[in-house]
N, C-alpha and C. Protein backbone atom coordinates (compact mmCIF):
# COMPACT_ATOMS: atom_id res chain seq x y z
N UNK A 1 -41.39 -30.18 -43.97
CA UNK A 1 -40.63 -29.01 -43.56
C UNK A 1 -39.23 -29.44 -43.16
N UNK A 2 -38.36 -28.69 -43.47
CA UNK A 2 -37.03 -28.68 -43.35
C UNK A 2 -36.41 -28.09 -42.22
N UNK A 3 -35.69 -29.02 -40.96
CA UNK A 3 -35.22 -28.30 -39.86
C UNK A 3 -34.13 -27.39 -40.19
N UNK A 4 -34.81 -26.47 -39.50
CA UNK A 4 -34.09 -25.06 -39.04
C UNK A 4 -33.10 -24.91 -38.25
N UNK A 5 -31.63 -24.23 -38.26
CA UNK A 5 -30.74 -24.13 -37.45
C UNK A 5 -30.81 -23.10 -37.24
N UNK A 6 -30.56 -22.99 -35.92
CA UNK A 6 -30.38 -21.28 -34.89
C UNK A 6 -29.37 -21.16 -34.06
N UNK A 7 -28.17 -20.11 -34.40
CA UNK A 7 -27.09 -19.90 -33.74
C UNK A 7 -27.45 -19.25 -32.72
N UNK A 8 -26.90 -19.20 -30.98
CA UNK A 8 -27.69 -18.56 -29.99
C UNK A 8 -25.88 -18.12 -29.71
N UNK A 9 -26.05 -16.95 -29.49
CA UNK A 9 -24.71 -16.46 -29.07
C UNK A 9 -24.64 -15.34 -27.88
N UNK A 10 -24.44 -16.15 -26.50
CA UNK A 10 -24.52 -15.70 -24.99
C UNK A 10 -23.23 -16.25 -24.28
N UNK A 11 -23.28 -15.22 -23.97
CA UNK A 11 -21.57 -15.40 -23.02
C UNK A 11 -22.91 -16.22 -21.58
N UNK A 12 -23.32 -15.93 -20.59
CA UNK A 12 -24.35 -16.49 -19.84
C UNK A 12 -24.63 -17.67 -20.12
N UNK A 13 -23.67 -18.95 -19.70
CA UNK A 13 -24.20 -20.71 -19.82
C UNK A 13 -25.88 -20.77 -19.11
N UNK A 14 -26.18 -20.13 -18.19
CA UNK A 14 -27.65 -20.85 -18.27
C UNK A 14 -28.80 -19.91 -19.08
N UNK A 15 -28.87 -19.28 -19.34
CA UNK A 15 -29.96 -18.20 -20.58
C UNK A 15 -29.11 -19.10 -21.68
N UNK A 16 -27.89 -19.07 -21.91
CA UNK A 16 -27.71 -20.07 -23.28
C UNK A 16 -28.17 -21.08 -23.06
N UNK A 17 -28.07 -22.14 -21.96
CA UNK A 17 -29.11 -23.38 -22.61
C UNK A 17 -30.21 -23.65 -22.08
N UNK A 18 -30.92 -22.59 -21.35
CA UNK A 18 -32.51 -22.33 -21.46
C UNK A 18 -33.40 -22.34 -22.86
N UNK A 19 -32.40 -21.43 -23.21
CA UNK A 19 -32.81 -20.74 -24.55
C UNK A 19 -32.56 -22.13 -25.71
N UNK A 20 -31.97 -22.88 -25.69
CA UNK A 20 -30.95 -23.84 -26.50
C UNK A 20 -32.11 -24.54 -26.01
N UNK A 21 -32.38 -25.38 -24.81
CA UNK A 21 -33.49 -26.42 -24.52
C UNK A 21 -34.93 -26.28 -25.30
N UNK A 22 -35.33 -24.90 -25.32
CA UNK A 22 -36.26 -24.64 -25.44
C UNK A 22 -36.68 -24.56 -27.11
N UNK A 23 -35.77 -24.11 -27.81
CA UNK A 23 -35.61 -24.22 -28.96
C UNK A 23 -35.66 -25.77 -29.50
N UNK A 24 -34.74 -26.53 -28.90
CA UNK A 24 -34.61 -27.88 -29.16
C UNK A 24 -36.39 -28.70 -29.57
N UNK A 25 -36.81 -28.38 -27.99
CA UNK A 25 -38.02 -28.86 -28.12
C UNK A 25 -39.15 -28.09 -29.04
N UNK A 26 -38.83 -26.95 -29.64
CA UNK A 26 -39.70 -27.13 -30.71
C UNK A 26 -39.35 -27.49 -32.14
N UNK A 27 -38.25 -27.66 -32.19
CA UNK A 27 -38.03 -28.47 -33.20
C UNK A 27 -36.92 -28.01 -34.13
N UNK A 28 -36.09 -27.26 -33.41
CA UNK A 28 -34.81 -26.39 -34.11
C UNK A 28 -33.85 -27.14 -33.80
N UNK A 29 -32.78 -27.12 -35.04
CA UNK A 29 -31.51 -27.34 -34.80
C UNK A 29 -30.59 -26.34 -34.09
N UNK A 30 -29.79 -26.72 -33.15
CA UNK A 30 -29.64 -25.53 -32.17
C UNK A 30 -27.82 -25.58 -32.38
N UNK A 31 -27.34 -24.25 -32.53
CA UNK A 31 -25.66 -23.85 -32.47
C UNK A 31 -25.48 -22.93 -31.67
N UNK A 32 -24.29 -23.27 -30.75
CA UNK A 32 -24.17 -22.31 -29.89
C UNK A 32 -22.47 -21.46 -29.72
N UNK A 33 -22.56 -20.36 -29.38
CA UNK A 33 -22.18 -19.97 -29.02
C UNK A 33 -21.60 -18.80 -28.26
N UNK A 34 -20.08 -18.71 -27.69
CA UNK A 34 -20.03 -17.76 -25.87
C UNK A 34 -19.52 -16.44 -26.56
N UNK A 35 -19.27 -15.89 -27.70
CA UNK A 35 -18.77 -14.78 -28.17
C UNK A 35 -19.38 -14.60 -30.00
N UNK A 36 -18.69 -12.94 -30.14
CA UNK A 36 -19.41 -13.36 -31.63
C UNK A 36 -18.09 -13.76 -32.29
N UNK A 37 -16.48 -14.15 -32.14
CA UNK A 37 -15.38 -14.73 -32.76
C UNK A 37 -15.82 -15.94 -33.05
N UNK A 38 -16.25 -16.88 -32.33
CA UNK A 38 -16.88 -18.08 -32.23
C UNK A 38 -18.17 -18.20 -33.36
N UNK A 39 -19.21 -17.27 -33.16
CA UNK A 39 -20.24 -17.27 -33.74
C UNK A 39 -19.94 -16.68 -35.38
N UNK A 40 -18.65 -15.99 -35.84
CA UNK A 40 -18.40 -15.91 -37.02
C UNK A 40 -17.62 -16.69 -37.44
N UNK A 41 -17.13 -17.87 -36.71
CA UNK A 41 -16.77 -18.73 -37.52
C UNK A 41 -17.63 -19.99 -38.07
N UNK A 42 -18.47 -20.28 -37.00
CA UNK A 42 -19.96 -21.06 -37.19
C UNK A 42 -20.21 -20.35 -38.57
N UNK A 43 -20.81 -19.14 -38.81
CA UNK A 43 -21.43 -18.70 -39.38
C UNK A 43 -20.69 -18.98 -41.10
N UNK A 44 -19.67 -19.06 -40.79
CA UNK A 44 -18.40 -19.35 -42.04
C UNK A 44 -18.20 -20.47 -42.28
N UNK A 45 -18.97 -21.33 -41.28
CA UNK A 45 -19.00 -23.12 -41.65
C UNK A 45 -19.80 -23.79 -42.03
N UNK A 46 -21.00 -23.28 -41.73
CA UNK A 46 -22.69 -23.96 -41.99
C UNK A 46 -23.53 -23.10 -42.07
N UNK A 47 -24.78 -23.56 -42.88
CA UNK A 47 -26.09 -22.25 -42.99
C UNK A 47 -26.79 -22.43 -41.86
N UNK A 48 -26.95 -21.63 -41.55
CA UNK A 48 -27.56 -20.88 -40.25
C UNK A 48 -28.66 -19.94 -40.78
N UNK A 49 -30.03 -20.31 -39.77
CA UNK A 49 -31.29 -19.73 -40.40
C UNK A 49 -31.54 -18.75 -39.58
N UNK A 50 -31.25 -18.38 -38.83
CA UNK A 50 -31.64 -17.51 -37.63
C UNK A 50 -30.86 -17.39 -36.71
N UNK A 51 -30.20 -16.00 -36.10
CA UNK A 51 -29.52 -15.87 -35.10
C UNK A 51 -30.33 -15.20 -34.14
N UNK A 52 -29.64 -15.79 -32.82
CA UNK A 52 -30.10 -14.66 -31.39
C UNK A 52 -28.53 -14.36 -30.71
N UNK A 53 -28.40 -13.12 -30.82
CA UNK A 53 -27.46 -12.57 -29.72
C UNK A 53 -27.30 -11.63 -28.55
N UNK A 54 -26.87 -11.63 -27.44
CA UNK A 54 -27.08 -11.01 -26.57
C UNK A 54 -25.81 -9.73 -27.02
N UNK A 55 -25.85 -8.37 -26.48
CA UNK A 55 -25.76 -7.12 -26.45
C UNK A 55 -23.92 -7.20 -26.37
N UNK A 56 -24.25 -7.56 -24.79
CA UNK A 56 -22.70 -7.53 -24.41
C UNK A 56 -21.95 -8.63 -24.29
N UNK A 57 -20.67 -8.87 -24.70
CA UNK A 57 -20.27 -10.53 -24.41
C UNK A 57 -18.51 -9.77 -24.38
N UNK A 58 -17.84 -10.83 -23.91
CA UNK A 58 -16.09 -10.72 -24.15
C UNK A 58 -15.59 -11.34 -25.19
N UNK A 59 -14.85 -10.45 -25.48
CA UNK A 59 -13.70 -10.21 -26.59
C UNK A 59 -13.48 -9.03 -27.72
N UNK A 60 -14.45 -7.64 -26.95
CA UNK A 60 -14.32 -6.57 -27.49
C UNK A 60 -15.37 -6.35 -28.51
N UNK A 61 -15.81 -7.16 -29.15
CA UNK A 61 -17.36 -7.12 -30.13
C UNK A 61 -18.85 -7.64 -29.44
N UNK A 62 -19.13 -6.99 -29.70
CA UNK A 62 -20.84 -6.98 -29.43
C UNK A 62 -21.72 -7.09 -30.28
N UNK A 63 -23.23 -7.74 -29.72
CA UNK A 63 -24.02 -8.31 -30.19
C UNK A 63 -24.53 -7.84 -31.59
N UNK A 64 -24.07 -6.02 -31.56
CA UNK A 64 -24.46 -5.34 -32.72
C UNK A 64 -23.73 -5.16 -33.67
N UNK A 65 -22.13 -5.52 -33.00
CA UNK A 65 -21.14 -6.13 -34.46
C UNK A 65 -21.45 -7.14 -35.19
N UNK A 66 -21.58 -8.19 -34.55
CA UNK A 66 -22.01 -9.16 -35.27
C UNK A 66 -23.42 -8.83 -36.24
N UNK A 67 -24.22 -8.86 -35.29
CA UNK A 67 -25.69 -8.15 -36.09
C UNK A 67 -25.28 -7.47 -37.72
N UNK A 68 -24.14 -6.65 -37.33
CA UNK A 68 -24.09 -5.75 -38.20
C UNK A 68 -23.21 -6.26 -39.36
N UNK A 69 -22.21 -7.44 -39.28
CA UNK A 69 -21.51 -8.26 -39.93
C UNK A 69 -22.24 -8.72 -40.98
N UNK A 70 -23.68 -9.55 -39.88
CA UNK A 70 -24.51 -10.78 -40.71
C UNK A 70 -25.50 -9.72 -41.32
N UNK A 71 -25.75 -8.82 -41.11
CA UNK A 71 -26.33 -7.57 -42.31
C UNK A 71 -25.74 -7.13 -43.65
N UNK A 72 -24.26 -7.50 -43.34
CA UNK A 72 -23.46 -7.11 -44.71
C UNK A 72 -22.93 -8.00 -45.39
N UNK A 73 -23.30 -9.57 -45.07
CA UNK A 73 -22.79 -10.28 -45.62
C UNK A 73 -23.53 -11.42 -45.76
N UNK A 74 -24.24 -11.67 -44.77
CA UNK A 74 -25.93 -12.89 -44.88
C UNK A 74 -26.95 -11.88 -44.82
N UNK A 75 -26.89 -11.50 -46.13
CA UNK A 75 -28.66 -10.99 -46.03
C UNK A 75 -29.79 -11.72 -45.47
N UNK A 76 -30.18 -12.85 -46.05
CA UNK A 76 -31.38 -13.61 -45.45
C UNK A 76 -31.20 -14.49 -43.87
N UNK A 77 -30.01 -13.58 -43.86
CA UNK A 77 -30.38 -14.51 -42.02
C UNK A 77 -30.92 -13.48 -41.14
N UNK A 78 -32.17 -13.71 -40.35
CA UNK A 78 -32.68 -12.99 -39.35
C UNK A 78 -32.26 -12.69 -38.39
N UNK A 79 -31.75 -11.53 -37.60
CA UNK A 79 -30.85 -11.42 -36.01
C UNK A 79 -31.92 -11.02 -35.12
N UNK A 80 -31.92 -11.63 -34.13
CA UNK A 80 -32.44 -11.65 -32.80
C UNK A 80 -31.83 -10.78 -31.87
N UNK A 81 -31.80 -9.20 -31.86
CA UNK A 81 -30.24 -9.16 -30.49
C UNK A 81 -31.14 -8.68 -29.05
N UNK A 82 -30.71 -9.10 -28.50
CA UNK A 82 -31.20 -8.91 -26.75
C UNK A 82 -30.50 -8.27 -25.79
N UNK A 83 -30.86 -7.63 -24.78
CA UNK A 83 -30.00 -7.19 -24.14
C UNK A 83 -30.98 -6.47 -22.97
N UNK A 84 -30.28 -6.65 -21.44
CA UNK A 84 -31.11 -6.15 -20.22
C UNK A 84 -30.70 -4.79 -20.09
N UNK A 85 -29.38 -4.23 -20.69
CA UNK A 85 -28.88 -2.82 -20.40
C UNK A 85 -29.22 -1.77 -21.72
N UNK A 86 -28.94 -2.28 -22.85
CA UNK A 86 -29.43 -1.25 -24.16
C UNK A 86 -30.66 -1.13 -24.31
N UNK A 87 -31.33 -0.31 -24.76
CA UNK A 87 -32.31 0.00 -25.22
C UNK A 87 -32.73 0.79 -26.69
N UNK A 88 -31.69 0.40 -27.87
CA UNK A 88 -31.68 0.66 -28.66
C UNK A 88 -32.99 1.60 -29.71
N UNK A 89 -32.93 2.35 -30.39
CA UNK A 89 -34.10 2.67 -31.10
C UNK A 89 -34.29 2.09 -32.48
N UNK A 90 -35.16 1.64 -32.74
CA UNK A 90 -35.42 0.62 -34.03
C UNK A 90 -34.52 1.50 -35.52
N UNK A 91 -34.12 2.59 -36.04
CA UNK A 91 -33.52 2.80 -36.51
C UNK A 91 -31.77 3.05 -35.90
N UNK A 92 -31.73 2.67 -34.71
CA UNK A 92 -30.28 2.30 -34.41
C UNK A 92 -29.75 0.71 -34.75
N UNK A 93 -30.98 -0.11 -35.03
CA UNK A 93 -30.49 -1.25 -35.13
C UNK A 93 -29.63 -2.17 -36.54
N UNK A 94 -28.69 -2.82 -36.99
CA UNK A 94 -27.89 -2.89 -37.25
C UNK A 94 -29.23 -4.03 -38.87
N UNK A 95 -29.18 -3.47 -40.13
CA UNK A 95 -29.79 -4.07 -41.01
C UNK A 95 -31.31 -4.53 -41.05
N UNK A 96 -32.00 -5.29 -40.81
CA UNK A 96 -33.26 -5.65 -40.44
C UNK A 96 -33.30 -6.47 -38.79
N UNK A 97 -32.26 -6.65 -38.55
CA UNK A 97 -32.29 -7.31 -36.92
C UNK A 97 -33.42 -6.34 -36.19
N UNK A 98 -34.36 -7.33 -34.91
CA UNK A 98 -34.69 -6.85 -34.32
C UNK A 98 -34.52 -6.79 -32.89
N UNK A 99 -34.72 -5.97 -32.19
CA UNK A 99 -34.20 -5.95 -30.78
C UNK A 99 -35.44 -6.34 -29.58
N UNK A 100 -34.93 -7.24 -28.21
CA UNK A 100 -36.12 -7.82 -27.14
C UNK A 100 -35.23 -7.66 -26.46
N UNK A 101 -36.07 -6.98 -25.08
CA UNK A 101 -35.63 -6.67 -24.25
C UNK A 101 -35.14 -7.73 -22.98
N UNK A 102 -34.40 -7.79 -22.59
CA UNK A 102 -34.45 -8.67 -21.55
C UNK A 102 -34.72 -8.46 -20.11
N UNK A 103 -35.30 -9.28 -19.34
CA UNK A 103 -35.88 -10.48 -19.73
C UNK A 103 -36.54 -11.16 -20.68
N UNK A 104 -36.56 -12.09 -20.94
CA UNK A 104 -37.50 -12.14 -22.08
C UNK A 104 -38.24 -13.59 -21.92
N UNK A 105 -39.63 -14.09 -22.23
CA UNK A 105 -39.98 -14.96 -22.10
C UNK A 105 -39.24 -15.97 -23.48
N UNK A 106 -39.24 -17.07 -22.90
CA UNK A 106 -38.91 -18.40 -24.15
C UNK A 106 -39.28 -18.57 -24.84
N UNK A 107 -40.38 -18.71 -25.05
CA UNK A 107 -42.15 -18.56 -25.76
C UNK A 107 -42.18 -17.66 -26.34
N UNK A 108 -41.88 -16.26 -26.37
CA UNK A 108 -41.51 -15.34 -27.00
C UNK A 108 -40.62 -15.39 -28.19
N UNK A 109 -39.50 -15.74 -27.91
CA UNK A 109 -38.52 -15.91 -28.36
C UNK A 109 -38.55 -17.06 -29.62
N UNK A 110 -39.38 -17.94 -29.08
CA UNK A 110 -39.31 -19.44 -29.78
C UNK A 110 -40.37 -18.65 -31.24
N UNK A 111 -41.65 -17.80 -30.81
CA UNK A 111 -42.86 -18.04 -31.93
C UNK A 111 -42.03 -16.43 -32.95
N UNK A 112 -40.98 -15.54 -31.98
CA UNK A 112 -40.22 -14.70 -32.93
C UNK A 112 -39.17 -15.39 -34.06
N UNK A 113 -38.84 -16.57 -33.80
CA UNK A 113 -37.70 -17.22 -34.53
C UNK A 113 -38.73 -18.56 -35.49
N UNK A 114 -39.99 -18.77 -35.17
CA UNK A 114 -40.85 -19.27 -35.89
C UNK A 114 -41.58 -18.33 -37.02
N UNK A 115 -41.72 -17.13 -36.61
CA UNK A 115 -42.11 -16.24 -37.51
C UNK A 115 -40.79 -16.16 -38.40
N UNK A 116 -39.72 -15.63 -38.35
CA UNK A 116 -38.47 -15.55 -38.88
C UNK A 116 -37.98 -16.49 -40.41
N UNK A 117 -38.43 -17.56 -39.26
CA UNK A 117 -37.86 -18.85 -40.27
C UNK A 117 -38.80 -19.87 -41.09
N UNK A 118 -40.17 -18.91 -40.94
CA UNK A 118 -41.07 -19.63 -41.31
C UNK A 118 -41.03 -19.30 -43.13
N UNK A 119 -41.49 -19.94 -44.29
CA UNK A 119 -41.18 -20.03 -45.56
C UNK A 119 -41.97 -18.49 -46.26
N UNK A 120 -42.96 -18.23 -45.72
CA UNK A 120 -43.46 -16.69 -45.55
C UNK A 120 -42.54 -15.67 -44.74
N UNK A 121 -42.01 -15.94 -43.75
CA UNK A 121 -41.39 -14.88 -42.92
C UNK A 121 -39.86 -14.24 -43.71
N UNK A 122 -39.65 -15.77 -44.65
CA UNK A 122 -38.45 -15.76 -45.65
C UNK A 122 -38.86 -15.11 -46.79
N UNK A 123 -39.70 -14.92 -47.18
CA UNK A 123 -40.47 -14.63 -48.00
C UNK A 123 -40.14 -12.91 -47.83
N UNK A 124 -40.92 -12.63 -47.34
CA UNK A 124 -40.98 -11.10 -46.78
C UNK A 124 -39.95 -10.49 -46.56
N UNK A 125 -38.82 -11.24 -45.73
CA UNK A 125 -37.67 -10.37 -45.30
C UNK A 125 -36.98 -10.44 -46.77
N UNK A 126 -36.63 -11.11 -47.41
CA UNK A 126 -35.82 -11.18 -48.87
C UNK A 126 -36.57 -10.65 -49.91
């Protein structure tokens, strides 16, 4: 099996490298970043198998711009978006991204981005 990279994009340094640690240890290649300006240029530099982004961040775009970017332009990448204040409805959400509420367990998070990126989960979404 071929390691997996996952862009995590949280303005919040410790949920970013909770989330980043935790990933690590199961066996992901981990990219990070504090906005989605940042996270679309990652995204414009290297393949990236899976994103997680949080809702709200600074610099005027949000988690569902981006979402909605990597919907119109990386089809096969999976979005993760999170958020403790939205509560989006599954047809508000931006392409096939799915939405977790926050809080959210790690463990959660880790076996949603294992399903995602798994060679079946690629399978299905494409």
């Amino acid at each position: 099996m071929c390691q997996r990279t996952v862009l995590i994009v949280e303005d919040e340094f410790l949920i970013r490298m909770v989330l980043a640690d935790t990933l690590l240890d199961e066996g992901y290649d981990v990219v990070e970043a504090g906005n989605v300006l940042e996270a679309v240029g990652i995204l414009g530099q290297r393949k990236i198998d899976a994103v997680i982004t949080d809702v709200d961040m600074p610099g005027g775009l949000s988690g569902f711009d981006l979402a909605r970017m990597i919907s119109d332009t990386h089809m096969n990448v999976p979005v993760i978006v999170a958020s403790g204040r939205h509560r989006p409805l599954p047809e508000e959400m931006p392409g096939d991204a799915v939405f977790v509420a926050k809080p959210y367990g790690m463990e959660v998070i880790a076996a949603m981005v294992g399903d995602m990126t798994s060679e079946e989960g690629r399978r299905l979404a494409g």
